[in-house]
PDB file of N, CA and C in Angstrom:
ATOM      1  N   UNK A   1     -55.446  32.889  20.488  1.00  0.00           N
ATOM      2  CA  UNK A   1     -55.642  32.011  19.349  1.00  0.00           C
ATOM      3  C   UNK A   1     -55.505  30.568  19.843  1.00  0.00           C
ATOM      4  N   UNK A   2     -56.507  29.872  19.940  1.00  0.00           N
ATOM      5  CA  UNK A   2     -56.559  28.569  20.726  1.00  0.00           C
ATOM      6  C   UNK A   2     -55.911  27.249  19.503  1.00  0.00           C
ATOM      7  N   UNK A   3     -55.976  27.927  18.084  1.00  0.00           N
ATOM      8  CA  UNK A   3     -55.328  26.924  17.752  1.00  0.00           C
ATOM      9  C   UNK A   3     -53.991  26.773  16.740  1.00  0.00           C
ATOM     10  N   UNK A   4     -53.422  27.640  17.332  1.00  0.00           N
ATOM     11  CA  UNK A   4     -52.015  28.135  17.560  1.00  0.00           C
ATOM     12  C   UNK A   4     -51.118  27.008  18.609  1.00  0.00           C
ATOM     13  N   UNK A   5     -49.621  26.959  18.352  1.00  0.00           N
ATOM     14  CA  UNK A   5     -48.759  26.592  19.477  1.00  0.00           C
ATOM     15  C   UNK A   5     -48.220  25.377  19.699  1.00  0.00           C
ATOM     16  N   UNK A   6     -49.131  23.978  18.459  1.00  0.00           N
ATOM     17  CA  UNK A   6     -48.737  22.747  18.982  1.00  0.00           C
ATOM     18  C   UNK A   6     -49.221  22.204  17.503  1.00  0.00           C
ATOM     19  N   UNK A   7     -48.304  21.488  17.197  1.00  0.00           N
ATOM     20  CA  UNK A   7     -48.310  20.751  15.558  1.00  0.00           C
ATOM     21  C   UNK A   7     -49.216  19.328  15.948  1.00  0.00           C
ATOM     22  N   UNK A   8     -50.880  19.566  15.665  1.00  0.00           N
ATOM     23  CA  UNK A   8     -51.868  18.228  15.933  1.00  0.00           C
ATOM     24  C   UNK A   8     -52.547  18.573  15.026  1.00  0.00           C
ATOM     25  N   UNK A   9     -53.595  17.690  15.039  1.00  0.00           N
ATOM     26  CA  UNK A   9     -55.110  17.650  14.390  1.00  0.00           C
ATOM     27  C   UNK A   9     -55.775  18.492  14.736  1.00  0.00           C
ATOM     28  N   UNK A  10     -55.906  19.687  13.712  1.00  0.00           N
ATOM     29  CA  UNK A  10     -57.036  20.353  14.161  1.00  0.00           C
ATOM     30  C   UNK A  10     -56.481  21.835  14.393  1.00  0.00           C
ATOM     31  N   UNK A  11     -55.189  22.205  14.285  1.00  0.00           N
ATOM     32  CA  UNK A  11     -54.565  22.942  14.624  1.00  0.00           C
ATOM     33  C   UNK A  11     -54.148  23.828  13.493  1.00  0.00           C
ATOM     34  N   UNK A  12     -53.597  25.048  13.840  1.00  0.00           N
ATOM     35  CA  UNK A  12     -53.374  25.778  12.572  1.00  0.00           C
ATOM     36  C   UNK A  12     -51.575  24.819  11.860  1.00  0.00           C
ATOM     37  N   UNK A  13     -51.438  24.379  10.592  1.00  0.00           N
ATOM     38  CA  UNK A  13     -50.379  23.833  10.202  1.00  0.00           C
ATOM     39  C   UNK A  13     -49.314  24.633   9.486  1.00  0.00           C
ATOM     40  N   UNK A  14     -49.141  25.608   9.664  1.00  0.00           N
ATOM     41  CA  UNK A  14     -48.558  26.448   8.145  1.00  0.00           C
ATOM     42  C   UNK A  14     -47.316  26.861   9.866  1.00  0.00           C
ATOM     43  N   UNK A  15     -45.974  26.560   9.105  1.00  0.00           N
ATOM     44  CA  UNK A  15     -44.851  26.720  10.003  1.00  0.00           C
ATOM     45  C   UNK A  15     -43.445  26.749   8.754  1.00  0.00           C
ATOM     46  N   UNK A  16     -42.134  27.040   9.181  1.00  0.00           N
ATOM     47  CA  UNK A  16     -41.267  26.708   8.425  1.00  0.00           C
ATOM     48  C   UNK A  16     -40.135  25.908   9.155  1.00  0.00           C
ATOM     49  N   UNK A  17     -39.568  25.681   8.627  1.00  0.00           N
ATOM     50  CA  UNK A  17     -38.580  24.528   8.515  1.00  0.00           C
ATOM     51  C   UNK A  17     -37.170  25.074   8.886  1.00  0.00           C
ATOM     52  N   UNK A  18     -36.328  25.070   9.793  1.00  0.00           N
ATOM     53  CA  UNK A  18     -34.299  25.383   9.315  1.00  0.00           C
ATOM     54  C   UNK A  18     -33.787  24.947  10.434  1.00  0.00           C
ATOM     55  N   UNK A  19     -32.649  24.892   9.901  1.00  0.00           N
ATOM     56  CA  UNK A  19     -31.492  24.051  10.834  1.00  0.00           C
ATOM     57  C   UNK A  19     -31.371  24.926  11.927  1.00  0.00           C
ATOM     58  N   UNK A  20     -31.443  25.879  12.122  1.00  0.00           N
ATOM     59  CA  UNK A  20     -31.161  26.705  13.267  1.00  0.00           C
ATOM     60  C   UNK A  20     -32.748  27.451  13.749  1.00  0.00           C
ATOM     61  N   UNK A  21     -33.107  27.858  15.135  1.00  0.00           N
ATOM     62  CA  UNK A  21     -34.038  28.848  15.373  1.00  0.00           C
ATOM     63  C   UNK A  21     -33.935  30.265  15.209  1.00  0.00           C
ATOM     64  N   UNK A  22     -35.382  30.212  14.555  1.00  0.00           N
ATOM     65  CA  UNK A  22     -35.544  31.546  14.278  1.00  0.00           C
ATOM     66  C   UNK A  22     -35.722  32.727  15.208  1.00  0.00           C
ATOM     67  N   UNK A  23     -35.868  32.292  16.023  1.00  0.00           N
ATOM     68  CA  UNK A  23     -35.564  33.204  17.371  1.00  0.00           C
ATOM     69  C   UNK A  23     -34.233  33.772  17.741  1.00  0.00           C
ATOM     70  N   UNK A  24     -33.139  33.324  17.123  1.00  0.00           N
ATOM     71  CA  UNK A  24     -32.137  33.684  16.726  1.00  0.00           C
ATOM     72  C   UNK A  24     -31.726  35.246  16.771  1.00  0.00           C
ATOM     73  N   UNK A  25     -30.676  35.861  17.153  1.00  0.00           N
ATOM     74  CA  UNK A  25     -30.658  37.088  16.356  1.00  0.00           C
ATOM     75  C   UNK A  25     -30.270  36.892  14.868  1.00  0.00           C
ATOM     76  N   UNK A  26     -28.580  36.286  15.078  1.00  0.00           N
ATOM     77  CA  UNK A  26     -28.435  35.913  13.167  1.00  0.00           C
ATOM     78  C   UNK A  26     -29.009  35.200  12.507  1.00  0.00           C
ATOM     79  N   UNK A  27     -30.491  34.936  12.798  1.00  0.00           N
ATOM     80  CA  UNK A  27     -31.616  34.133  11.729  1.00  0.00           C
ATOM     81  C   UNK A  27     -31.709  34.925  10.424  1.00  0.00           C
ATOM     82  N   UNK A  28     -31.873  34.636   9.341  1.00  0.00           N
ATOM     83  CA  UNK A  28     -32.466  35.207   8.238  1.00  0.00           C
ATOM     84  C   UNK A  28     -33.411  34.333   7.415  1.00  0.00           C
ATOM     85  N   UNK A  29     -34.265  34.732   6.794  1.00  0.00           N
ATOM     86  CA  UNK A  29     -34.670  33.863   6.346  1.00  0.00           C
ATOM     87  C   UNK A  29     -34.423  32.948   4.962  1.00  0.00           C
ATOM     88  N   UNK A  30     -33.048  33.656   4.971  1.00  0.00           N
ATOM     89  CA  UNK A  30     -32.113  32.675   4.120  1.00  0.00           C
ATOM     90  C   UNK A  30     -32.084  31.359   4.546  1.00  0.00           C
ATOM     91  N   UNK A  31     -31.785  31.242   6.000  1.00  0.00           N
ATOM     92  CA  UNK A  31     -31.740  29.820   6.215  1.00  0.00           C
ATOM     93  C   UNK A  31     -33.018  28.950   6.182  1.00  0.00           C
ATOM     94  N   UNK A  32     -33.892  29.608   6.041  1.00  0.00           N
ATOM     95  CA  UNK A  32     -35.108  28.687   5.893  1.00  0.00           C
ATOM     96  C   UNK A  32     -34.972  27.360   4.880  1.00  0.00           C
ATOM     97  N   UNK A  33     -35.433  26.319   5.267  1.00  0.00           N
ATOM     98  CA  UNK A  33     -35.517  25.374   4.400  1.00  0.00           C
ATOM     99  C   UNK A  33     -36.680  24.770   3.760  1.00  0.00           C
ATOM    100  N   UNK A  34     -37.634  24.949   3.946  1.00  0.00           N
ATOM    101  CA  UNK A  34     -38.860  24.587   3.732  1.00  0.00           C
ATOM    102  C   UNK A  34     -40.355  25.407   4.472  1.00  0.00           C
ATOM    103  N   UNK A  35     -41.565  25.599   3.829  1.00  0.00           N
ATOM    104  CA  UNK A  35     -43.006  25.718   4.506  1.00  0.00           C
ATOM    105  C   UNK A  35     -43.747  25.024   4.049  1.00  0.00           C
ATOM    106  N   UNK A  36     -44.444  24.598   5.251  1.00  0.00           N
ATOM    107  CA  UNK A  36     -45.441  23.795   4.990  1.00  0.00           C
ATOM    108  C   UNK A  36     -46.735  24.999   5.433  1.00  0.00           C
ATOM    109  N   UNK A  37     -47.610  25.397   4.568  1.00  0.00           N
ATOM    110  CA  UNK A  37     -48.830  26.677   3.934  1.00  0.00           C
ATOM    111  C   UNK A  37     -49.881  25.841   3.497  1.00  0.00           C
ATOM    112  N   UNK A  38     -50.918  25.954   4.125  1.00  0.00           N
ATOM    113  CA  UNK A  38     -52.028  25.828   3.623  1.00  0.00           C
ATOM    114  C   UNK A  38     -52.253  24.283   3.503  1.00  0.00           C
ATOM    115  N   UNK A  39     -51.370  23.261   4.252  1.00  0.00           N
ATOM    116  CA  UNK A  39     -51.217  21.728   4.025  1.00  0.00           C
ATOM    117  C   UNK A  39     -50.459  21.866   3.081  1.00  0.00           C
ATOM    118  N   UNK A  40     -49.665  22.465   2.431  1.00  0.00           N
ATOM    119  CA  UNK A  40     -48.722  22.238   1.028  1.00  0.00           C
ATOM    120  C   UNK A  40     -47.476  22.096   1.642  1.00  0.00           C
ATOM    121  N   UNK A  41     -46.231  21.039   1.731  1.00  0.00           N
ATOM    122  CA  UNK A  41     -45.454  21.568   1.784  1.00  0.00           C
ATOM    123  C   UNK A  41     -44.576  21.991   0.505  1.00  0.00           C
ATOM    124  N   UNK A  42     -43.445  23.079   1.171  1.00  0.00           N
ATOM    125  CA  UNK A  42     -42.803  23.855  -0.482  1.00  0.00           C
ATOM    126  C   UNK A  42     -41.191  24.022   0.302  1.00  0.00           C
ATOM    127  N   UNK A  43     -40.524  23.391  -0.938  1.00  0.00           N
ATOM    128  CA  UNK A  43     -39.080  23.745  -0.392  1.00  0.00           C
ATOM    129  C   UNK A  43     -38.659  24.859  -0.838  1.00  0.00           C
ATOM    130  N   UNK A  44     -37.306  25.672   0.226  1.00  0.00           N
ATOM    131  CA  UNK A  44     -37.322  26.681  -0.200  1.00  0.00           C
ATOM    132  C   UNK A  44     -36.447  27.023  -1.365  1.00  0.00           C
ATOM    133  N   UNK A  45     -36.091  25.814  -1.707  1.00  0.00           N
ATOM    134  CA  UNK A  45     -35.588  25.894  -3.275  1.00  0.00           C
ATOM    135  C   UNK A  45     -36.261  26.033  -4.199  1.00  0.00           C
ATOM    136  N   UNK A  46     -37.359  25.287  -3.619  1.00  0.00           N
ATOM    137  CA  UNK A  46     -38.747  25.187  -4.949  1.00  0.00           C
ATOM    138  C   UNK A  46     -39.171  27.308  -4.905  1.00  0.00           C
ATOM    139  N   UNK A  47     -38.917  27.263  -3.804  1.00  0.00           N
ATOM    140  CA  UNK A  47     -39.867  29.008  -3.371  1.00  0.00           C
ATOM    141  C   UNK A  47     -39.173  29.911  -4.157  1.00  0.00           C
ATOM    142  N   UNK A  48     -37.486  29.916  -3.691  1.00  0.00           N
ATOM    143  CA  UNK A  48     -36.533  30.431  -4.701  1.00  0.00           C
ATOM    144  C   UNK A  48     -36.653  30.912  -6.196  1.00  0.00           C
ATOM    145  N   UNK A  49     -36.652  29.401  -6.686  1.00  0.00           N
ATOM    146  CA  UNK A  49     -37.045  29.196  -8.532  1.00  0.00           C
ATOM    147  C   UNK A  49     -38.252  29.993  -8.602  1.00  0.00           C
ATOM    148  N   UNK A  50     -39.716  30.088  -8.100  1.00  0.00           N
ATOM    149  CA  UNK A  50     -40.684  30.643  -8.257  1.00  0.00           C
ATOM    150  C   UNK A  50     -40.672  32.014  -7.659  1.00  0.00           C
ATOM    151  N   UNK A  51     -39.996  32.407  -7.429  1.00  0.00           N
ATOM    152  CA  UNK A  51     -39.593  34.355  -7.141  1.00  0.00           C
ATOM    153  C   UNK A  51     -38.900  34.589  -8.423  1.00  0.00           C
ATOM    154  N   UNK A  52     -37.700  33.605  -9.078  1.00  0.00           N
ATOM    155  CA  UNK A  52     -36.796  34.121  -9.907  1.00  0.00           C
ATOM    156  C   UNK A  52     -37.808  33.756 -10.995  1.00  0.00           C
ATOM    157  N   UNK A  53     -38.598  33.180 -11.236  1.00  0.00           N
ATOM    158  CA  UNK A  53     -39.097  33.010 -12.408  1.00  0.00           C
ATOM    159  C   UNK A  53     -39.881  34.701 -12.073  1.00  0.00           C
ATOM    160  N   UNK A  54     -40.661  34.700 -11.882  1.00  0.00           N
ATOM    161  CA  UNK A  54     -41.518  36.089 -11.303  1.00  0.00           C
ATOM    162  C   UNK A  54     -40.893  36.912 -11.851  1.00  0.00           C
ATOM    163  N   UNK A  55     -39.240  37.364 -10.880  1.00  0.00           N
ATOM    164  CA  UNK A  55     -38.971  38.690 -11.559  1.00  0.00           C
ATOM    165  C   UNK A  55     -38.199  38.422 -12.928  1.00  0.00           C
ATOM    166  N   UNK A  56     -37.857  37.287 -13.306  1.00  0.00           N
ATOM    167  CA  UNK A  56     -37.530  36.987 -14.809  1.00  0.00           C
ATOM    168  C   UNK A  56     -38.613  37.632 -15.943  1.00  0.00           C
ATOM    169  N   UNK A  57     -40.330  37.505 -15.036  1.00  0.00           N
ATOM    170  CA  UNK A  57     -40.984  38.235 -16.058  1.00  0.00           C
ATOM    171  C   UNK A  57     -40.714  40.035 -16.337  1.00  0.00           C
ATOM    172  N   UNK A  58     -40.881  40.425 -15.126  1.00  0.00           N
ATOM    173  CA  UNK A  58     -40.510  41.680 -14.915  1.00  0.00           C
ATOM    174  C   UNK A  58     -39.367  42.445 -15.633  1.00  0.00           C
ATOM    175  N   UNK A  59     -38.130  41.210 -15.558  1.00  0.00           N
ATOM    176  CA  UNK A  59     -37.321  42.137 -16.735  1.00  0.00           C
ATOM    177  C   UNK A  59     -37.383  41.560 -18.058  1.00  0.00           C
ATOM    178  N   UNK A  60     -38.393  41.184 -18.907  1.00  0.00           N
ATOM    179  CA  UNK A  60     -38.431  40.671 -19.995  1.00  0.00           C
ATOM    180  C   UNK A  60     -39.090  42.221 -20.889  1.00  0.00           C
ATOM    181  N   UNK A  61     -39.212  42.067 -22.317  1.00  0.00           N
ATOM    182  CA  UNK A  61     -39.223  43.348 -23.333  1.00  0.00           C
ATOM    183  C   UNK A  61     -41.085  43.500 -22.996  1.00  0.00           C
ATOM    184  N   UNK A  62     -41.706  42.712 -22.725  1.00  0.00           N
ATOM    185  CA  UNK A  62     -43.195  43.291 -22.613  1.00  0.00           C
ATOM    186  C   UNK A  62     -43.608  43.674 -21.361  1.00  0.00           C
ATOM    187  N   UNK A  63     -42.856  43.334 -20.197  1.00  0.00           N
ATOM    188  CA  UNK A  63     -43.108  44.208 -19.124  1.00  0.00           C
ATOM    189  C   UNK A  63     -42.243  45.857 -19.127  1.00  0.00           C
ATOM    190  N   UNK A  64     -40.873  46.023 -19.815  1.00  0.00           N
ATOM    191  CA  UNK A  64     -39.869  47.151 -19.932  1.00  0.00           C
ATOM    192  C   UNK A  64     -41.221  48.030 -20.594  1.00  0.00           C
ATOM    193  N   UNK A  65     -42.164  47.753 -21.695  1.00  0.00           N
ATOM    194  CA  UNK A  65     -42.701  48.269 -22.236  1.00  0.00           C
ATOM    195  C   UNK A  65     -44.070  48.558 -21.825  1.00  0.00           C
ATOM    196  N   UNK A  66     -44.465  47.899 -20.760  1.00  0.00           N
ATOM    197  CA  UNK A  66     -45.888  47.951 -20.897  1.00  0.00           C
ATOM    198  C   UNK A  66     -45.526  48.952 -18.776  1.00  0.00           C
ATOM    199  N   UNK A  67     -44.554  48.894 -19.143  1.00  0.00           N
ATOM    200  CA  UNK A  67     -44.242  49.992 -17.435  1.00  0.00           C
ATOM    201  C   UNK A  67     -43.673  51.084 -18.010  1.00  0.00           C
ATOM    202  N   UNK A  68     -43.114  51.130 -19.201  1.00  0.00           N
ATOM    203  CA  UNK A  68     -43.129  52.597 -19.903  1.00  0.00           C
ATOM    204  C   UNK A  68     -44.170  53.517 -20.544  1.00  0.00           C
ATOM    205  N   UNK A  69     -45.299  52.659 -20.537  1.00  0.00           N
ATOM    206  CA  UNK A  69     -46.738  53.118 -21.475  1.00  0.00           C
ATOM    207  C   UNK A  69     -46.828  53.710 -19.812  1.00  0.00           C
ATOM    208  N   UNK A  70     -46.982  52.939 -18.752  1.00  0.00           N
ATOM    209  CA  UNK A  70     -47.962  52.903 -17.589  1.00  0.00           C
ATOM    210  C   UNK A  70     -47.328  54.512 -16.866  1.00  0.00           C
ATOM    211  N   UNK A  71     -46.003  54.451 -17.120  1.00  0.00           N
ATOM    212  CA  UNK A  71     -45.424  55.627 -16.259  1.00  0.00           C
ATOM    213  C   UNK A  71     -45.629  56.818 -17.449  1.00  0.00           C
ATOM    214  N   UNK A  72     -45.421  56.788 -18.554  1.00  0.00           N
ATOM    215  CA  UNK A  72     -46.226  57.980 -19.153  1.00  0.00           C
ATOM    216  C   UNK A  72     -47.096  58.534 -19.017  1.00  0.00           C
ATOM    217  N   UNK A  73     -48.254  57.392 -19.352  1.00  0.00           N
ATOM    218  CA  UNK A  73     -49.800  57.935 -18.534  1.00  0.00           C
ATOM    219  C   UNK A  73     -49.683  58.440 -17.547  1.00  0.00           C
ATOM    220  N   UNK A  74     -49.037  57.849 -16.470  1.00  0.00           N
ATOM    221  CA  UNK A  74     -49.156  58.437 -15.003  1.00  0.00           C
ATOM    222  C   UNK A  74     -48.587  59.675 -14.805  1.00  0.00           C
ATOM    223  N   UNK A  75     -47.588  60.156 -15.438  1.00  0.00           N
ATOM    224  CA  UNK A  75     -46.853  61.592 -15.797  1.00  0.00           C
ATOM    225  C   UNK A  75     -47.735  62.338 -16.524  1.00  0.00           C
ATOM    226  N   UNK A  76     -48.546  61.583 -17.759  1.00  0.00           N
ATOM    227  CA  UNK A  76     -49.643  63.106 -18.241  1.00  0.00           C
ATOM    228  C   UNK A  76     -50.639  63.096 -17.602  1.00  0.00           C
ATOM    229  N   UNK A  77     -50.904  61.946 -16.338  1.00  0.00           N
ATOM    230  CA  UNK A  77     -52.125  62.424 -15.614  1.00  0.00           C
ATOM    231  C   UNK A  77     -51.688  63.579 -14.858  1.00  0.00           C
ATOM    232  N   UNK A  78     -50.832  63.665 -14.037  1.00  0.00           N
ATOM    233  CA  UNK A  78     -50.432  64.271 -12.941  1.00  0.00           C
ATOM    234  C   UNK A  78     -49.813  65.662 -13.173  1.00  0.00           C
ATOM    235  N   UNK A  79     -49.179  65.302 -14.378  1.00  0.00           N
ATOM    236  CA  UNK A  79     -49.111  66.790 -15.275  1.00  0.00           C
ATOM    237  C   UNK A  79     -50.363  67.709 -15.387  1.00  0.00           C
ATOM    238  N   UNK A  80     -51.676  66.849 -16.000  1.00  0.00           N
ATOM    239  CA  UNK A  80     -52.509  68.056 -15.961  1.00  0.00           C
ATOM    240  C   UNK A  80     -52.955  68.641 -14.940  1.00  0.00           C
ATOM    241  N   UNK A  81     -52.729  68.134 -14.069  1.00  0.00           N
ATOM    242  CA  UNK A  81     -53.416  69.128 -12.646  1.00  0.00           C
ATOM    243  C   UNK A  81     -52.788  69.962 -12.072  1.00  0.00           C
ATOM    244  N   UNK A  82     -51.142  69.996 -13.215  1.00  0.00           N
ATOM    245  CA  UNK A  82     -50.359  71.404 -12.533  1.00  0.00           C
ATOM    246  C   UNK A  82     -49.987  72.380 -13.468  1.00  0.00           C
ATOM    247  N   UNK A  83     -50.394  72.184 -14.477  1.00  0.00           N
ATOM    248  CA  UNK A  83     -50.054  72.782 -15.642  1.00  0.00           C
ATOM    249  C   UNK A  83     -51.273  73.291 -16.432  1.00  0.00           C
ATOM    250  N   UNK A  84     -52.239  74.616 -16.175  1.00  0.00           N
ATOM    251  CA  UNK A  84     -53.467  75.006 -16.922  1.00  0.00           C
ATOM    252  C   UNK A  84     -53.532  74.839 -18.502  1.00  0.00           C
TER     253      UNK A  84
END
C-alpha cells in the first residue's frame, strides 16, 4: 500500500490519537483520544456520546417491542419447518 505509513499530502489520513502507543500490550482502546476518518476529526468523547446515544435507542419501549414482534416471527418461521 504505497500510500500508507507517513502523515502528507496525498496520503491515506484516517489514524487515532493517545497518550500512550498502541503497540503496547496494555493498550486498549479506552485510551484512545481522538480519530481523525475520512478528513473528519472526532473526539473520543464526542465517539462515546454517539454509541450511548445508539444503544439509548435500543433500550427504549419501540425497539423492546418491535424485537419482540421480530423474534416471534422468527420462532413461527422456524417452527414451521419442524413441526408438520
Amino acid at each position: 500500500m504505497d500510500d500508507t505509513g507517513n502523515i502528507q499530502e496525498g496520503k491515506r489520513a484516517d489514524l487515532l490519537t493517545s497518550p500512550t502507543s498502541p503497540l503496547e500490550t496494555a493498550w486498549s482502546a479506552g485510551r484512545m483520544s481522538a480519530v481523525i476518518a475520512g478528513g473528519h476529526l472526532m473526539l473520543a468523547s464526542d465517539l462515546d456520546a454517539a454509541i450511548e446515544r445508539q444503544q439509548a435507542w435500543f433500550r427504549g419501549a419501540f425497539a423492546r417491542l418491535t424485537s419482540r414482534w421480530l423474534t416471534q416471527f422468527a420462532v413461527a418461521r422456524l417452527a414451521r419447518h419442524f413441526v408438520p
